[in-house]
PDB file of N, CA and C in Angstrom:
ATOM      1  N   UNK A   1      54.511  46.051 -46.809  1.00  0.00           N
ATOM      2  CA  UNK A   1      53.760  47.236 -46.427  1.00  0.00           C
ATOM      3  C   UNK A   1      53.281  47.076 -44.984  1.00  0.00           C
ATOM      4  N   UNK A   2      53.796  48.225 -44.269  1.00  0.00           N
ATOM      5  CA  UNK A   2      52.904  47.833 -42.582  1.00  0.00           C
ATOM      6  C   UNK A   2      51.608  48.755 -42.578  1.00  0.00           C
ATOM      7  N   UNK A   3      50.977  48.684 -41.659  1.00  0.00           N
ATOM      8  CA  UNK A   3      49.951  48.987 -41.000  1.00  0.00           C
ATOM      9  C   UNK A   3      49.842  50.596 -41.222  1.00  0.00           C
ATOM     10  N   UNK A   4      50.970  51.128 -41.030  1.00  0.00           N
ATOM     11  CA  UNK A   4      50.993  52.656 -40.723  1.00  0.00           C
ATOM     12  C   UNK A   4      50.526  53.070 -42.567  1.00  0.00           C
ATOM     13  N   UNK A   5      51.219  52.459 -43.333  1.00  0.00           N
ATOM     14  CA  UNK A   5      50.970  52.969 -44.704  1.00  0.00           C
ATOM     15  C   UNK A   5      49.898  51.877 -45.345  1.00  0.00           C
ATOM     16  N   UNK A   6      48.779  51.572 -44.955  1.00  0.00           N
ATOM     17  CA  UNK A   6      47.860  51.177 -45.594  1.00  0.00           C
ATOM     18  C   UNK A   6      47.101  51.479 -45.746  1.00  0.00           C
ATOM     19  N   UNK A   7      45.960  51.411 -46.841  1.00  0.00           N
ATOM     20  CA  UNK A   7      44.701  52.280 -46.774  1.00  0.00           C
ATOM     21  C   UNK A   7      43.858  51.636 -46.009  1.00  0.00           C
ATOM     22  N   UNK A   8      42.766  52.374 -45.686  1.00  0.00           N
ATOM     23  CA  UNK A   8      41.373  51.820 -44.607  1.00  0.00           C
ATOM     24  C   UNK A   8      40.521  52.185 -45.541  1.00  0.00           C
ATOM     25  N   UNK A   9      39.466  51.433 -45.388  1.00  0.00           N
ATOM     26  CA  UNK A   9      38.160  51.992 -45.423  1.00  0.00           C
ATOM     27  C   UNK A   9      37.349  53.004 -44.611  1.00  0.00           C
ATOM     28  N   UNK A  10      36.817  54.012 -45.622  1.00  0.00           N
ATOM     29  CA  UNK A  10      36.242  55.041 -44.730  1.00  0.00           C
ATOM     30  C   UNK A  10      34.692  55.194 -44.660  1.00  0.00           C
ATOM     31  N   UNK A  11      34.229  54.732 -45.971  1.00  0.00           N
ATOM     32  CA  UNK A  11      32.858  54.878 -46.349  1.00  0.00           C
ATOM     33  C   UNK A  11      32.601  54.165 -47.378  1.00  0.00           C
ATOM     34  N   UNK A  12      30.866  53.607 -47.529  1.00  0.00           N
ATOM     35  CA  UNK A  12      30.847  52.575 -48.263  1.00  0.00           C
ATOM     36  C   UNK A  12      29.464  53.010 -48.943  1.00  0.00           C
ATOM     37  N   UNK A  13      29.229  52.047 -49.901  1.00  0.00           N
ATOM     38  CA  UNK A  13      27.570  52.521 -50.627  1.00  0.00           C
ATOM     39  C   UNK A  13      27.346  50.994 -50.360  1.00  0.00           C
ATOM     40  N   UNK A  14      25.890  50.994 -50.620  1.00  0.00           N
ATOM     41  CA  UNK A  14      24.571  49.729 -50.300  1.00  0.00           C
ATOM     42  C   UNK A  14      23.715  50.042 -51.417  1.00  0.00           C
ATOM     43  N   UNK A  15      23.494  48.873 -51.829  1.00  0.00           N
ATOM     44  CA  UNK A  15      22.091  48.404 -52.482  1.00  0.00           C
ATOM     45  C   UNK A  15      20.969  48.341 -52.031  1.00  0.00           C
ATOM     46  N   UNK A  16      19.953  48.585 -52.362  1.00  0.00           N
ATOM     47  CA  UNK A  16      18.693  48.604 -51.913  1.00  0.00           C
ATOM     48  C   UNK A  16      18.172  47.640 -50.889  1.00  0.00           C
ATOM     49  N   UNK A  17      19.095  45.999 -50.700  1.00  0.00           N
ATOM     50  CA  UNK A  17      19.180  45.320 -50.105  1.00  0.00           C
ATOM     51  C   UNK A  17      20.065  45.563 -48.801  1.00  0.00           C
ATOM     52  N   UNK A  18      20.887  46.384 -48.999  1.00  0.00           N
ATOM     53  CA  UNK A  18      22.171  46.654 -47.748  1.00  0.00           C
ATOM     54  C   UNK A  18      22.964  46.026 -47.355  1.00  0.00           C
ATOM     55  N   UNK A  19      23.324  45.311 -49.155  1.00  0.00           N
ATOM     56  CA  UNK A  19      24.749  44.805 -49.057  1.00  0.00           C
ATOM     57  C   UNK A  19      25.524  45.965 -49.526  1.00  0.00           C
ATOM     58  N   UNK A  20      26.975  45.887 -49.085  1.00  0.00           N
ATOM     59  CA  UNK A  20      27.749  46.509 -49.187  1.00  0.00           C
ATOM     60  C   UNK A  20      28.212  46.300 -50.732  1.00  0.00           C
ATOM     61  N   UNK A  21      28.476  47.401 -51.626  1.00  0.00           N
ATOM     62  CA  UNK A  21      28.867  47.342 -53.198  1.00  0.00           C
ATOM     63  C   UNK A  21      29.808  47.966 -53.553  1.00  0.00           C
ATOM     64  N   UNK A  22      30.460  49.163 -52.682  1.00  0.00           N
ATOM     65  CA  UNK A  22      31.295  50.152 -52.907  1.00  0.00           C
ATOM     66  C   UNK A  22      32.006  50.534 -51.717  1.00  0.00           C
ATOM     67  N   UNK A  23      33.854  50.758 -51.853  1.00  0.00           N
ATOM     68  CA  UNK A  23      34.241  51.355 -50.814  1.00  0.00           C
ATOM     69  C   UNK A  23      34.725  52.491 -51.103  1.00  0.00           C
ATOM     70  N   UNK A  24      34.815  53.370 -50.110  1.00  0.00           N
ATOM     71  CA  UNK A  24      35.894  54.430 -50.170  1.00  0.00           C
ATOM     72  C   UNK A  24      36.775  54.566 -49.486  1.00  0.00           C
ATOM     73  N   UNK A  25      37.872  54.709 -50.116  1.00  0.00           N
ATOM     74  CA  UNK A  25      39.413  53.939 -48.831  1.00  0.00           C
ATOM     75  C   UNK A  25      39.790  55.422 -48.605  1.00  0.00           C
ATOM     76  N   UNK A  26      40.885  55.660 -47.282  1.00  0.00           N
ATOM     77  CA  UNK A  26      41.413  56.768 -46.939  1.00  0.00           C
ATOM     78  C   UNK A  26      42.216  58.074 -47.509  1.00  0.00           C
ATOM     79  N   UNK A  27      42.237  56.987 -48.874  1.00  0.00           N
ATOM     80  CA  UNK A  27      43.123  58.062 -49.788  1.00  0.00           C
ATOM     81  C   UNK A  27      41.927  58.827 -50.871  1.00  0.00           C
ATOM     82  N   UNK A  28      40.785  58.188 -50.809  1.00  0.00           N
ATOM     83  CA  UNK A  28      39.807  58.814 -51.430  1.00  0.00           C
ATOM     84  C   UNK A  28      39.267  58.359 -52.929  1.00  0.00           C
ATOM     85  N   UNK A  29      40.075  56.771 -53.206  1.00  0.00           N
ATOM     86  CA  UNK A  29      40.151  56.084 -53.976  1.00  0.00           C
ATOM     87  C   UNK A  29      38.673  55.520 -53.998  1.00  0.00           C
ATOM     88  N   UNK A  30      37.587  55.068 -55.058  1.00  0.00           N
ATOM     89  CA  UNK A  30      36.561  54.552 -54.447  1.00  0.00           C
ATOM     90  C   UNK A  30      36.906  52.930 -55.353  1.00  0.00           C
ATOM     91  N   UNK A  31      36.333  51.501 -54.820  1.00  0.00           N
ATOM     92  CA  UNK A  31      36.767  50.722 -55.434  1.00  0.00           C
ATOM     93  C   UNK A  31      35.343  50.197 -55.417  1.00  0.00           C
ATOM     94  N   UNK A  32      35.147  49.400 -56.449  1.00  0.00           N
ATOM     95  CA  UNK A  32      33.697  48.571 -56.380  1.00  0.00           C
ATOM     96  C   UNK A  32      33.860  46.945 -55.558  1.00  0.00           C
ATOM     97  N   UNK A  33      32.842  46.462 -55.455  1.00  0.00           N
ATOM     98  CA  UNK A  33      33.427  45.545 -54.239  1.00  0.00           C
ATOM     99  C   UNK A  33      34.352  43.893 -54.786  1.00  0.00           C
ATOM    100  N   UNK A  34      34.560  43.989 -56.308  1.00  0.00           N
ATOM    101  CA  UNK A  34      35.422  43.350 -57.009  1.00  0.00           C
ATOM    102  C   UNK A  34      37.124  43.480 -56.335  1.00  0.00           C
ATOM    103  N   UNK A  35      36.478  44.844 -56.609  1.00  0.00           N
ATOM    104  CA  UNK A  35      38.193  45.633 -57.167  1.00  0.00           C
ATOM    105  C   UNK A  35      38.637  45.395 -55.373  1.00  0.00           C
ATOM    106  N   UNK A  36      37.693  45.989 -53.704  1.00  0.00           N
ATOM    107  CA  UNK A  36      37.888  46.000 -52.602  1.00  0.00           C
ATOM    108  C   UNK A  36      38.337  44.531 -52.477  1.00  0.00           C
ATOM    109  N   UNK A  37      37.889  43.645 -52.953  1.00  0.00           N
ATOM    110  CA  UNK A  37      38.446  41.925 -52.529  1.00  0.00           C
ATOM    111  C   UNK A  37      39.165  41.705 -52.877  1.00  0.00           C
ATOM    112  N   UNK A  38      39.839  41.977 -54.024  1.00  0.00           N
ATOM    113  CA  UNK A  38      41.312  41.791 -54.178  1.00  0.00           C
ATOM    114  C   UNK A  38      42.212  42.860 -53.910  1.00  0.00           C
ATOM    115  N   UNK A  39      42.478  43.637 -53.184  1.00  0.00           N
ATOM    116  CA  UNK A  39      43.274  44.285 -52.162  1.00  0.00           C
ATOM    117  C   UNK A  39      43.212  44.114 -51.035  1.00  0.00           C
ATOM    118  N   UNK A  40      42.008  43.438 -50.871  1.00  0.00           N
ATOM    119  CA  UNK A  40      42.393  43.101 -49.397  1.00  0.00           C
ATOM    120  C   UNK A  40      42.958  41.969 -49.245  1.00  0.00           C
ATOM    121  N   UNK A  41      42.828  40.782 -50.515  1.00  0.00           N
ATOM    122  CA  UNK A  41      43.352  39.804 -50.381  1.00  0.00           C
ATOM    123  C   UNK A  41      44.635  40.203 -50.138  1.00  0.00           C
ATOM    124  N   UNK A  42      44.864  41.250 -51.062  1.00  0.00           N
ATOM    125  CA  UNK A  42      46.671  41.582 -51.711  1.00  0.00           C
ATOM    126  C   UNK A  42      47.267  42.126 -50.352  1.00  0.00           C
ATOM    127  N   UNK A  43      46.640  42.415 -49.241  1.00  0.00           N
ATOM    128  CA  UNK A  43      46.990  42.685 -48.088  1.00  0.00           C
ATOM    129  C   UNK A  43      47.164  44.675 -48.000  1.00  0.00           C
ATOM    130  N   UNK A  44      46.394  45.159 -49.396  1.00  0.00           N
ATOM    131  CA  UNK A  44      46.582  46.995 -49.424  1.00  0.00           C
ATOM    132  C   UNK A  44      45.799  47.666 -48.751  1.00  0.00           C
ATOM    133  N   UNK A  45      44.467  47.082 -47.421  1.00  0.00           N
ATOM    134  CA  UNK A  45      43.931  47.432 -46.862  1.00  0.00           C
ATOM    135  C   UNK A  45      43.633  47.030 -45.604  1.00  0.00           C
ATOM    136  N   UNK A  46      43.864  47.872 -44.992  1.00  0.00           N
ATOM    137  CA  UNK A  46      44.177  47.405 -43.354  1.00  0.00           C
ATOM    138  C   UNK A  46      42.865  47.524 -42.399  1.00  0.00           C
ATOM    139  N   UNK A  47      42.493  46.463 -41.885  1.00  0.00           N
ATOM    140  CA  UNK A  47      41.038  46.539 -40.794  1.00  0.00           C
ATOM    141  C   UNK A  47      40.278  45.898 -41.190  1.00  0.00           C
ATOM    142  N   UNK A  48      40.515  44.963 -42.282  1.00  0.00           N
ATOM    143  CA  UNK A  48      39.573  44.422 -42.798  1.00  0.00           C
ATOM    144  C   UNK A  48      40.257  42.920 -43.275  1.00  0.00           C
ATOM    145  N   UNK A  49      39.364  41.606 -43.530  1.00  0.00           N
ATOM    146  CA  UNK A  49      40.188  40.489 -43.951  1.00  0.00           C
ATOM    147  C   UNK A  49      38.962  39.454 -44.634  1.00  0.00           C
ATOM    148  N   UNK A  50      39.122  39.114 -45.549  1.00  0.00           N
ATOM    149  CA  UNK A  50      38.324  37.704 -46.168  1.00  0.00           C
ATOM    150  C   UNK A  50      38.293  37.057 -45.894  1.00  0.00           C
ATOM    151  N   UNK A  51      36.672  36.092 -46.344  1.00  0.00           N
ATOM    152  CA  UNK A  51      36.613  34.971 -45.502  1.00  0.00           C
ATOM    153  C   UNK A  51      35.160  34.588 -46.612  1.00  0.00           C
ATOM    154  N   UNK A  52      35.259  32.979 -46.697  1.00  0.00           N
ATOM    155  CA  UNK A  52      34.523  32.180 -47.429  1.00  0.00           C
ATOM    156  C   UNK A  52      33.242  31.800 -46.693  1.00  0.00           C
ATOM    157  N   UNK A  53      32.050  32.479 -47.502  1.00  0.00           N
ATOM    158  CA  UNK A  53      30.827  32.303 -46.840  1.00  0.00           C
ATOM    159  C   UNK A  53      30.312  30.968 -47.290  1.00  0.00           C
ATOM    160  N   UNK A  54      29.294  30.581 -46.560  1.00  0.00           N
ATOM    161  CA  UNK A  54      28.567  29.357 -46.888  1.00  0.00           C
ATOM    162  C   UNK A  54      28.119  28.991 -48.139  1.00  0.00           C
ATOM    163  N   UNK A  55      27.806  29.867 -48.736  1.00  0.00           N
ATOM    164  CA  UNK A  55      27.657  29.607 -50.104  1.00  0.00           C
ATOM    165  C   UNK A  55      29.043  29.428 -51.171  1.00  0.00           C
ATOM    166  N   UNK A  56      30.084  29.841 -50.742  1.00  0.00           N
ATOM    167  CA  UNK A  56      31.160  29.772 -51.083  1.00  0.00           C
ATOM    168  C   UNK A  56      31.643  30.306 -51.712  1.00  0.00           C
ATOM    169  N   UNK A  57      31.050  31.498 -51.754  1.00  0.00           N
ATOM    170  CA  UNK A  57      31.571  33.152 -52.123  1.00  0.00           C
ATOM    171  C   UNK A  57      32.606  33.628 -50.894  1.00  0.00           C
ATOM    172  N   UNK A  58      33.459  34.329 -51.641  1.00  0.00           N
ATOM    173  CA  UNK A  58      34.431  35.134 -50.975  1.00  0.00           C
ATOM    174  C   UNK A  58      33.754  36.609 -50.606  1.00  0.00           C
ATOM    175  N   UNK A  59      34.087  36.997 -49.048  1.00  0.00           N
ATOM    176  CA  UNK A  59      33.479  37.900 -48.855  1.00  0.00           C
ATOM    177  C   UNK A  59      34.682  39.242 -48.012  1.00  0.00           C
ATOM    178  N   UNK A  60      33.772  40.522 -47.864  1.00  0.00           N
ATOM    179  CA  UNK A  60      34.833  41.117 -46.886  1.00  0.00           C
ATOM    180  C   UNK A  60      34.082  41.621 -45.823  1.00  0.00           C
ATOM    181  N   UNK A  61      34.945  41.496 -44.585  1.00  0.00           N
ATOM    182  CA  UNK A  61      34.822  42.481 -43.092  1.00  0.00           C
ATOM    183  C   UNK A  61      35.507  42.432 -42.382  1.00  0.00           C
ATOM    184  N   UNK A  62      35.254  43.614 -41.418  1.00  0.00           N
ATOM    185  CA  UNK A  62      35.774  43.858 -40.726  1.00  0.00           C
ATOM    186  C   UNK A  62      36.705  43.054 -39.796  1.00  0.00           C
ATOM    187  N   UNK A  63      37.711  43.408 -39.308  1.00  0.00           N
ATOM    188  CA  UNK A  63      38.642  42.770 -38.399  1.00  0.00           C
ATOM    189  C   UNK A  63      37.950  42.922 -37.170  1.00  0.00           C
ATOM    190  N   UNK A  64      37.719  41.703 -36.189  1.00  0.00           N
ATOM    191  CA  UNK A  64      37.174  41.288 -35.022  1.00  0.00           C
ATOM    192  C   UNK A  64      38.139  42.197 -34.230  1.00  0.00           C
ATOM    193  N   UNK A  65      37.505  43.255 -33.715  1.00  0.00           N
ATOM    194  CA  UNK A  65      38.393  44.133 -32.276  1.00  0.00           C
ATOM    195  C   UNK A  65      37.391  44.439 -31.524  1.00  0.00           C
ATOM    196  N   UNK A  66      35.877  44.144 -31.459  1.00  0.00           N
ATOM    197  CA  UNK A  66      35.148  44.084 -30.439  1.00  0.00           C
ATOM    198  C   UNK A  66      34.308  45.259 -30.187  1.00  0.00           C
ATOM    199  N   UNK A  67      35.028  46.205 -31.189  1.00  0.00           N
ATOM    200  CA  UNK A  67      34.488  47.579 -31.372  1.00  0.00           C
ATOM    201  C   UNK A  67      33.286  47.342 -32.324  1.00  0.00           C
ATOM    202  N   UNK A  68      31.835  47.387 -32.228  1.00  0.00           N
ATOM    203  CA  UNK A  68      30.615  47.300 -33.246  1.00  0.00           C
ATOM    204  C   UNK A  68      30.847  48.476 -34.440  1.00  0.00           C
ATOM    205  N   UNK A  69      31.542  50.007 -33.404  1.00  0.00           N
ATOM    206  CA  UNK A  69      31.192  51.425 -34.570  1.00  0.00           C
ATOM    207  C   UNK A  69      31.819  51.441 -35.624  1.00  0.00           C
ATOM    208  N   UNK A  70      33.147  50.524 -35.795  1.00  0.00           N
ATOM    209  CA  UNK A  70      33.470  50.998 -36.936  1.00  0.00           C
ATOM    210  C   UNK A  70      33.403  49.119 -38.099  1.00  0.00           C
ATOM    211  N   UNK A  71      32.637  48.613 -37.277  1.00  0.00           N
ATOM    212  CA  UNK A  71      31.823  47.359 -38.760  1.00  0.00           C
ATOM    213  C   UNK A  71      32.040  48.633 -39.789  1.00  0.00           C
ATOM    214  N   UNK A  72      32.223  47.234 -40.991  1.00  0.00           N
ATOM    215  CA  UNK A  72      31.694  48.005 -42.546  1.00  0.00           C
ATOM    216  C   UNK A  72      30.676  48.736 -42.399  1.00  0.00           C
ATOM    217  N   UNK A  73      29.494  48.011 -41.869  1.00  0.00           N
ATOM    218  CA  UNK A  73      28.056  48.480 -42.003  1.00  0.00           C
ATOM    219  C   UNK A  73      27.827  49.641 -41.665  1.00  0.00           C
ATOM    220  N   UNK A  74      28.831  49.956 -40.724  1.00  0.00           N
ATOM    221  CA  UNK A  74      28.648  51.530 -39.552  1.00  0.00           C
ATOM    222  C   UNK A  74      28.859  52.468 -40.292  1.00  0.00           C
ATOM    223  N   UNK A  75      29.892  52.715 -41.567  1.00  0.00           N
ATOM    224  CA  UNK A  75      30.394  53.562 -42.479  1.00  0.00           C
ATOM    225  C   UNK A  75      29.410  54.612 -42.438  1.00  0.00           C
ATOM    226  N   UNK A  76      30.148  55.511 -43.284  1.00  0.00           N
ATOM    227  CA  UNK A  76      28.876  56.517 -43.479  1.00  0.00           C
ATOM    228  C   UNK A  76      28.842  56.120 -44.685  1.00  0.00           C
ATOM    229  N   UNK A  77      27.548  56.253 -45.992  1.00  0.00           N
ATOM    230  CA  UNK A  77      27.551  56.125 -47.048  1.00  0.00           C
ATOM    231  C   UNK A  77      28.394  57.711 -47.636  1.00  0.00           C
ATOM    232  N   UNK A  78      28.796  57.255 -48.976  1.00  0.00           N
ATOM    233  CA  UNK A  78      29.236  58.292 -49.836  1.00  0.00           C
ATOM    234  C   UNK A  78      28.215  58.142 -51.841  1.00  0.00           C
TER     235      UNK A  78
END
């Protein structure tokens, strides 16, 4: 699958804390943030990539392009 046919993330929901819990990808699919980590592992979402936090949870964000506006965080909620 390339780049051109992958889904993105468009919008996301937060917990009262403002972690990220929910995405909504371009096709309008919403995934909970289970279901978002393993597609992105699976490589079905483009702009985004995993990575093992200190605690040693698997996590997701954004792809480093230097651009701040479109971080996860920037999303609009849905």
């Amino acid at each position: 699958m390339d780049a051109t046919n992958r889904e993105t993330f468009v919008a996301v929901q937060k917990n009262g804390d403002g972690d990220l819990t929910a995405f909504q990808t371009s096709t309008g699919r919403v995934l909970d943030y289970q279901q978002a980590l393993a597609e992105v592992k699976s490589g079905a979402i483009s702009g985004v990539n995993v990575f093992k936090g200190r605690d040693g949870e698997m996590y997701i964000r954004g792809d480093a392009d230097g651009d701040p506006t479109n971080n996860l965080d920037q999303l609009p909620p849905f």
